[in-house]
Structures are given as structure tokens and as C-alpha cells.
Protein backbone atom coordinates (compact mmCIF):
# COMPACT_ATOMS: atom_id res chain seq x y z
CA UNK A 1 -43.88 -59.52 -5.91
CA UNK A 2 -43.26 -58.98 -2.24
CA UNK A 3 -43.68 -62.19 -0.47
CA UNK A 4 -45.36 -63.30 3.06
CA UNK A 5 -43.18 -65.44 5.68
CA UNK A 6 -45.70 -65.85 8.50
CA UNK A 7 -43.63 -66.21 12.18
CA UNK A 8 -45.52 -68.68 14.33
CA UNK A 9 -43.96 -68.39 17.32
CA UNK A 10 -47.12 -66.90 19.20
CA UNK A 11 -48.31 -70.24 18.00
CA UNK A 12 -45.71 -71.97 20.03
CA UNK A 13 -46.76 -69.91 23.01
CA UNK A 14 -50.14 -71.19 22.83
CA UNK A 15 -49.47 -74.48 22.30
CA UNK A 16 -46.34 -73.87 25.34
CA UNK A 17 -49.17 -72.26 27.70
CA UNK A 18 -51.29 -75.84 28.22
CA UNK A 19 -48.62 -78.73 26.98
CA UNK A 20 -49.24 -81.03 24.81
CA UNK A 21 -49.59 -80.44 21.08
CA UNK A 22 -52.98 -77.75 20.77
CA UNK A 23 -52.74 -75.96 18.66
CA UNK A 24 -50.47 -78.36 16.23
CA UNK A 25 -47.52 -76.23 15.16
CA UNK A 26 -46.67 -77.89 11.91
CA UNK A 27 -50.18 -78.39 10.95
CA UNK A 28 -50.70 -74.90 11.52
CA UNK A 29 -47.24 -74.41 9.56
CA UNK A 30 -48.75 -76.07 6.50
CA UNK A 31 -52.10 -74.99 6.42
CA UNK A 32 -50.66 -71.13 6.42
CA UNK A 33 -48.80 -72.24 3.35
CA UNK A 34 -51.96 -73.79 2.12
CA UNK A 35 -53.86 -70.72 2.75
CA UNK A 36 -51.38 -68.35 0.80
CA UNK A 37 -48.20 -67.73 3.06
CA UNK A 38 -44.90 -67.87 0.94
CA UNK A 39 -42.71 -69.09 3.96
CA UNK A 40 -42.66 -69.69 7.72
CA UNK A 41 -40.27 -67.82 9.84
CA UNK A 42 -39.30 -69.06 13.38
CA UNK A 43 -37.19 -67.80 16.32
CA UNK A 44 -36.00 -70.73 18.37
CA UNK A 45 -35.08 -68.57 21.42
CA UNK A 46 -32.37 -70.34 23.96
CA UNK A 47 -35.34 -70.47 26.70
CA UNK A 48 -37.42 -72.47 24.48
CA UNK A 49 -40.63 -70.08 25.53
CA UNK A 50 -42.11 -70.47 22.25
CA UNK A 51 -40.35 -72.61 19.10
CA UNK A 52 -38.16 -74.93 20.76
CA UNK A 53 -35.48 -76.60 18.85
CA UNK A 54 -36.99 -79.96 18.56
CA UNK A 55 -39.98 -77.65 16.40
CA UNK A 56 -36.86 -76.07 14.61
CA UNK A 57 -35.68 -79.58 13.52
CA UNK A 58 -39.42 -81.09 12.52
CA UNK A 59 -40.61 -78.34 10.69
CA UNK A 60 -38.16 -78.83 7.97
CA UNK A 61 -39.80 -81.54 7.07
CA UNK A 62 -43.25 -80.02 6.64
CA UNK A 63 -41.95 -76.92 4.95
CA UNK A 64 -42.84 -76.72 1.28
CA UNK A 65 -42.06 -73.05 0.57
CA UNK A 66 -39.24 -70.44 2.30
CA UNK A 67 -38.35 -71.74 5.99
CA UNK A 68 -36.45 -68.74 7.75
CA UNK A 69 -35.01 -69.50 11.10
CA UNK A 70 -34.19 -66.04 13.26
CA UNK A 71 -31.96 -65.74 16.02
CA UNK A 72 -28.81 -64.75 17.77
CA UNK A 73 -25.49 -65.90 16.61
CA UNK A 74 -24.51 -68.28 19.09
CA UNK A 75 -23.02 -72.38 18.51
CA UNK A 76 -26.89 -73.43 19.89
CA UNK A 77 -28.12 -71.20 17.08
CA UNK A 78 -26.18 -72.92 14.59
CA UNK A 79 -26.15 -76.06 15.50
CA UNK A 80 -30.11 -75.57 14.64
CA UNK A 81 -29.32 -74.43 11.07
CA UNK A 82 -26.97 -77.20 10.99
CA UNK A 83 -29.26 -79.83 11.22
CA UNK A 84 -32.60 -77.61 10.17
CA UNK A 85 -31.22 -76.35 7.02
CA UNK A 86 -33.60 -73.73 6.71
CA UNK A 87 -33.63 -72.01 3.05
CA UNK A 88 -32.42 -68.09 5.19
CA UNK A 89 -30.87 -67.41 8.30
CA UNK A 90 -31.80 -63.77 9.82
CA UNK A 91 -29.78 -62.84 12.12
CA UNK A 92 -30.90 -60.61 14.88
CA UNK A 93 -28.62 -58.85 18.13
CA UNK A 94 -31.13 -59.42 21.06
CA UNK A 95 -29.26 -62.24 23.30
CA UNK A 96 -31.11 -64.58 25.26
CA UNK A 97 -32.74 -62.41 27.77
CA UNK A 98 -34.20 -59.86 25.89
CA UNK A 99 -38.17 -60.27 25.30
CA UNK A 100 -38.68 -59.42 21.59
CA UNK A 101 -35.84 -57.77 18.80
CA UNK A 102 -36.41 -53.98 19.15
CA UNK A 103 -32.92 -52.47 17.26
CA UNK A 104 -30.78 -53.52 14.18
CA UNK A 105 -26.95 -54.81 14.31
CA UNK A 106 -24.13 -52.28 15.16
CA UNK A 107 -22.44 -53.74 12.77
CA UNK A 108 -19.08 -52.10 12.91
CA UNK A 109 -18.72 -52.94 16.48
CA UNK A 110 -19.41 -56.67 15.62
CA UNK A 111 -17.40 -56.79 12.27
CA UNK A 112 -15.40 -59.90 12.84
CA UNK A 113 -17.69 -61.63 14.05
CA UNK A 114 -20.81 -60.68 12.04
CA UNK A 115 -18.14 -62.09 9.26
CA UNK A 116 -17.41 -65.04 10.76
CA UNK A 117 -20.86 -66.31 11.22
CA UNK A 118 -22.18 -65.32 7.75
CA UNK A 119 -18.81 -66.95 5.80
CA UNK A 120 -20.32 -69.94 8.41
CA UNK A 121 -23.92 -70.19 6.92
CA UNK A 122 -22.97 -69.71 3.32
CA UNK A 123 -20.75 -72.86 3.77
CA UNK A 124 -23.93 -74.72 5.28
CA UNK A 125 -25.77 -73.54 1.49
CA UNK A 126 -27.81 -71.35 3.53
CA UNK A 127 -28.97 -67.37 2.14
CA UNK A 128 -27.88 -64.92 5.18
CA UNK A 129 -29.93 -61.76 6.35
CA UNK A 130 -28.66 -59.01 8.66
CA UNK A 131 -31.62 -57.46 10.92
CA UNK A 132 -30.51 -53.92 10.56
CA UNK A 133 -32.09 -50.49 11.15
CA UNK A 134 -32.28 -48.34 7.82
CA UNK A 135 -28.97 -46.49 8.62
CA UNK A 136 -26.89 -46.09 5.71
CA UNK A 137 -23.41 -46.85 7.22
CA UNK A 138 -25.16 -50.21 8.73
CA UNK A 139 -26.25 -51.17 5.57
CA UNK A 140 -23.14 -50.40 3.61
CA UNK A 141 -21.05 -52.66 6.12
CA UNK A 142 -23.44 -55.18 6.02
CA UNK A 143 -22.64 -55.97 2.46
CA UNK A 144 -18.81 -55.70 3.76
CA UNK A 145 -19.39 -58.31 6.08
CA UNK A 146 -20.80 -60.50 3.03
CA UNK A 147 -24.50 -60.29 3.82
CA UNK A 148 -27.14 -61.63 0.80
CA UNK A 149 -30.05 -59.89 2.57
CA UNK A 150 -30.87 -57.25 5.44
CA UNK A 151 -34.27 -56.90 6.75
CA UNK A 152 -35.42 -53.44 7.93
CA UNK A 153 -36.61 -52.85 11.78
CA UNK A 154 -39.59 -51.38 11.21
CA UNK A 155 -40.74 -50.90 14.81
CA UNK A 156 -39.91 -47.37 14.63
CA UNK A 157 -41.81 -46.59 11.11
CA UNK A 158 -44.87 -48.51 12.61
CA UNK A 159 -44.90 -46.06 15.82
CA UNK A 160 -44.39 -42.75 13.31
CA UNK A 161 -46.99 -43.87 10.65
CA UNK A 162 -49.50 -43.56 13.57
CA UNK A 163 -49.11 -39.67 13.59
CA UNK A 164 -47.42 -39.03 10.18
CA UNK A 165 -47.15 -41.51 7.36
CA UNK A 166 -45.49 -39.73 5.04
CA UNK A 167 -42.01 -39.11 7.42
CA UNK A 168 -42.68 -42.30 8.91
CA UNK A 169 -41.20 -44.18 5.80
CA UNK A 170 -38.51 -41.27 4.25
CA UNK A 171 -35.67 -43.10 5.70
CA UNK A 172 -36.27 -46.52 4.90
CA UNK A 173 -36.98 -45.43 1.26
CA UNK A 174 -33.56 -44.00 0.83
CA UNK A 175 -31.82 -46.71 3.05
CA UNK A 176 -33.35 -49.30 0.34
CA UNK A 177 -32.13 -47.47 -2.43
CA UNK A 178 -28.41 -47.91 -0.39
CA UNK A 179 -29.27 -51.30 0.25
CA UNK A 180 -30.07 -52.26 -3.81
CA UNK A 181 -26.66 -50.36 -4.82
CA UNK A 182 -25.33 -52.72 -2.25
CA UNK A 183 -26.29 -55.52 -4.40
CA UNK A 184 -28.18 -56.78 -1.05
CA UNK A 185 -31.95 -58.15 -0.79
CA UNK A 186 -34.28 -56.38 1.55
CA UNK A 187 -36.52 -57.87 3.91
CA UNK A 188 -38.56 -56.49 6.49
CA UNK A 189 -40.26 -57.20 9.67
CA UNK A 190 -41.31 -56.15 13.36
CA UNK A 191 -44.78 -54.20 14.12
CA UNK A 192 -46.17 -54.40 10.13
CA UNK A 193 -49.42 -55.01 10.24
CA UNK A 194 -53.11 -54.57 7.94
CA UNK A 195 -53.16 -50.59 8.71
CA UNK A 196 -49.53 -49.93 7.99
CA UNK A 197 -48.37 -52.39 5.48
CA UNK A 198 -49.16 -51.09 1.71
CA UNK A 199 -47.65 -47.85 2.82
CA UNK A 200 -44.75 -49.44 3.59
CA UNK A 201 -44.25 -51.45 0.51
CA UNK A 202 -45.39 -48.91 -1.67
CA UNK A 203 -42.30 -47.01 -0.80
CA UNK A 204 -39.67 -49.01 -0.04
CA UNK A 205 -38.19 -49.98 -3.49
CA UNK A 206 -36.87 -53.63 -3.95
CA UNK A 207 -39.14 -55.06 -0.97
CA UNK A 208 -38.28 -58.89 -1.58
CA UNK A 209 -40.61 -60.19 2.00
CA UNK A 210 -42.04 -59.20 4.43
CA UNK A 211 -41.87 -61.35 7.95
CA UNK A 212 -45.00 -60.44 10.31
CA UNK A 213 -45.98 -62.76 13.15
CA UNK A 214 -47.47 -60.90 16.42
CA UNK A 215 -49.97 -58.55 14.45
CA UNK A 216 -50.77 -61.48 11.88
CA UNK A 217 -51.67 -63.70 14.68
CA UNK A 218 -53.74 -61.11 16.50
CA UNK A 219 -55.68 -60.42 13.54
CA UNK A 220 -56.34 -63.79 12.85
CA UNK A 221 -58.28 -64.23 16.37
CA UNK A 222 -61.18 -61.77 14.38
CA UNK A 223 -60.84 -62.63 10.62
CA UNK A 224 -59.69 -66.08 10.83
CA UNK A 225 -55.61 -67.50 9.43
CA UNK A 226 -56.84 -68.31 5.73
CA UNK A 227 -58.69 -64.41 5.37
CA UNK A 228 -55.84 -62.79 7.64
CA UNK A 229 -53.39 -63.99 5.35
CA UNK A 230 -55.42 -63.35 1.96
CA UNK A 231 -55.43 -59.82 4.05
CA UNK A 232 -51.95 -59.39 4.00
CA UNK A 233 -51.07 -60.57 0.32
CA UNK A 234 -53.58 -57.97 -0.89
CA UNK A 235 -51.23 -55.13 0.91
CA UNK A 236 -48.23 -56.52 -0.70
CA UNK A 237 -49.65 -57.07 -4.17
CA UNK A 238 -52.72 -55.79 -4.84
């Protein structure tokens, strides 16, 4: 089974764009759970435009199921999964002025430090994920560097599958076989959504979860949360 972590951080904008508390983030947290959802992911960013850190902290509490926290390694970041304890850390390259994560980890130009900060997280009883792109040296060193998990980029199969679906996913398929020799979980996330989303899963063996927020979101304005994310747990396990 592949499983669902819905990212409400467009949630956060929302909320973020009028003050006060409408829409309610953790009610919104637990009813997606309710409705289906396997986890919640977040991405406290350092500007606070969407999840702030206060949300990081109070949402552990209202977490039943997976709670994955994205972000850049910085102290802020975990100082968050110090005190949030989420259940996986995902950790993504995009600093604090970049809009939205569009590439994967060098990872051999961030070795040490990659190695520090995952040795860090497993001492906090926390599972570690690498955001990588499906490049087989990046995926190799990511086990090095003592990675559980790496979730795929997927932005560029989502803009391929458009105008061929069959290349569109040839790279991640072999990447994940890679990635299982590894011994490491995959993941996935970033531009999945209800057109391209069985394709995906159909090929990439070992797909453990998927994390969509922007697209689920968007889809939910039409279909409603509880259908959009029946929706997308039909394209993972039909």
C-alpha cells in the first residue's frame, strides 16, 4: 500500500491571508485524517508565510497518524523537531528565500553536513528522508550519509507526463530500483496530482507515500477534501 500524507500549508495561507483562525488548521488536520489521509505533512518555512512554528508545535497533539515536518536544515528547523517530534523529517535544500522546493540535494557537495543533521534526528527517535532527484549517484550517497528514506522530485516527471508518459517516469523507475538495493524507503512528492498519479505509482517499485499538497488542495475547491482525498487513495491503491 502506498500511503497519502496531505501538506496543508496552502491551508495556512488561507487562514494567514485574513488572521485569525478560518479556516482551523488542526481541525482541518484531523478531519483529512478522518476522511482517509494516512499523515499530514508540513513545511514550517523561516518567514512563517504559511505553517508557522507555533502550528508545528500544536499539531502534534492532534496528529493521530504519520506527522512529517519538511524543511531546510537549519538550528530553527530543528529546534521544531525538537519539541514537535514529528514521526519523519524530510529534508529539502531550498533556504529561506526560495518560493517552493524545485531540485533534490547535491548531496556530495553537502556530505558532512547532510551527515551531521541526519546522525542529529535519529538521536531525537525521528525516521529521516532526503528530498532527492532520481539520480543514481544522489541516491547511492544518500544511503552513505545514513538516510532511512528519500523522496523523489517529481516536478520534472509531472511536466514530461504532459507530452509523453511513458519517458516521463523511465528514470525514476530505475532510480527506485537503486534506491531499494540501497536498503532506503521511497517517498515522493511535488506536482502529483489526479491526472498523473497512478502512472506514477504504477511504475515506481517500492512507492512507500506519496506527499501532495498544492494540487490536492486545488482539487478540493471542485470535489470537496473528503472526495479529493477518496480521489487520491483510489490512484494509489485501487
Amino acid at each position: 500500500m502506498t500511503r497519502l500524507s496531505v501538506n496543508i500549508n496552502k491551508i495556512a495561507t488561507l487562514r494567514n491571508a485574513r488572521g485569525g483562525n478560518l479556516p482551523d488548521l488542526l481541525q482541518f488536520a484531523q478531519d483529512c485524517e478522518r476522511f482517509g489521509a494516512d499523515g499530514i505533512t508540513v513545511h514550517p518555512r523561516p518567514d512563517e508565510r504559511h505553517i508557522t512554528r507555533n502550528d508545528a508545535l500544536l499539531l502534534r497533539d492532534v496528529i493521530s497518524k504519520e506527522y512529517n515536518i519538511e524543511g531546510y536544515p537549519d538550528e530553527r528547523y530543528f529546534e521544531i523537531l525538537r519539541e514537535a517530534k514529528p514521526d519523519q523529517a524530510t529534508l529539502v535544500p531550498d533556504g529561506p528565500n526560495v518560493l517552493t522546493s524545485s531540485e533534490g540535494w547535491d548531496i556530495r557537495a553537502n556530505f558532512e553536513s547532510l551527515k551531521d543533521w541526519i546522525d542529529r534526528i535519529h538521536q531525537l527517535g525521528i525516521r529521516s528522508s532526503l528530498f532527492v532527484s532520481p539520480e543514481i549517484e544522489q541516491i547511492e550517497l544518500a544511503a552513505e550519509v545514513g538516510a532511512q528514506r528519500i523522496e523523489f522530485y517529481t516536478g520534472p516527471f509531472a511536466q514530461q507526463f504532459i507530452s509523453d508518459p511513458s519517458a516521463s517516469v523511465t528514470c525514476y523507475s530505475k532510480a527506485a530500483d537503486v534506491a531499494l538495493r540501497c536498503g532506503l524507503g521511497i517517498n515522493a512528492g511535488h506536482d502529483l496530482n489526479l491526472e498523473n498519479l497512478r502512472h506514477f505509482r504504477e511504475h515506481v517499485p517500492g512507492l512507500l507515500e506519496v506527499s501532495i499538497g498544492h494540487a490536492l488542495i486545488s482539487d478540493a475547491l471542485y470535489y470537496g477534501i473528503e472526495n479529493t482525498i477518496y480521489l487520491y487513495k483510489r490512484c494509489l491503491n485501487p
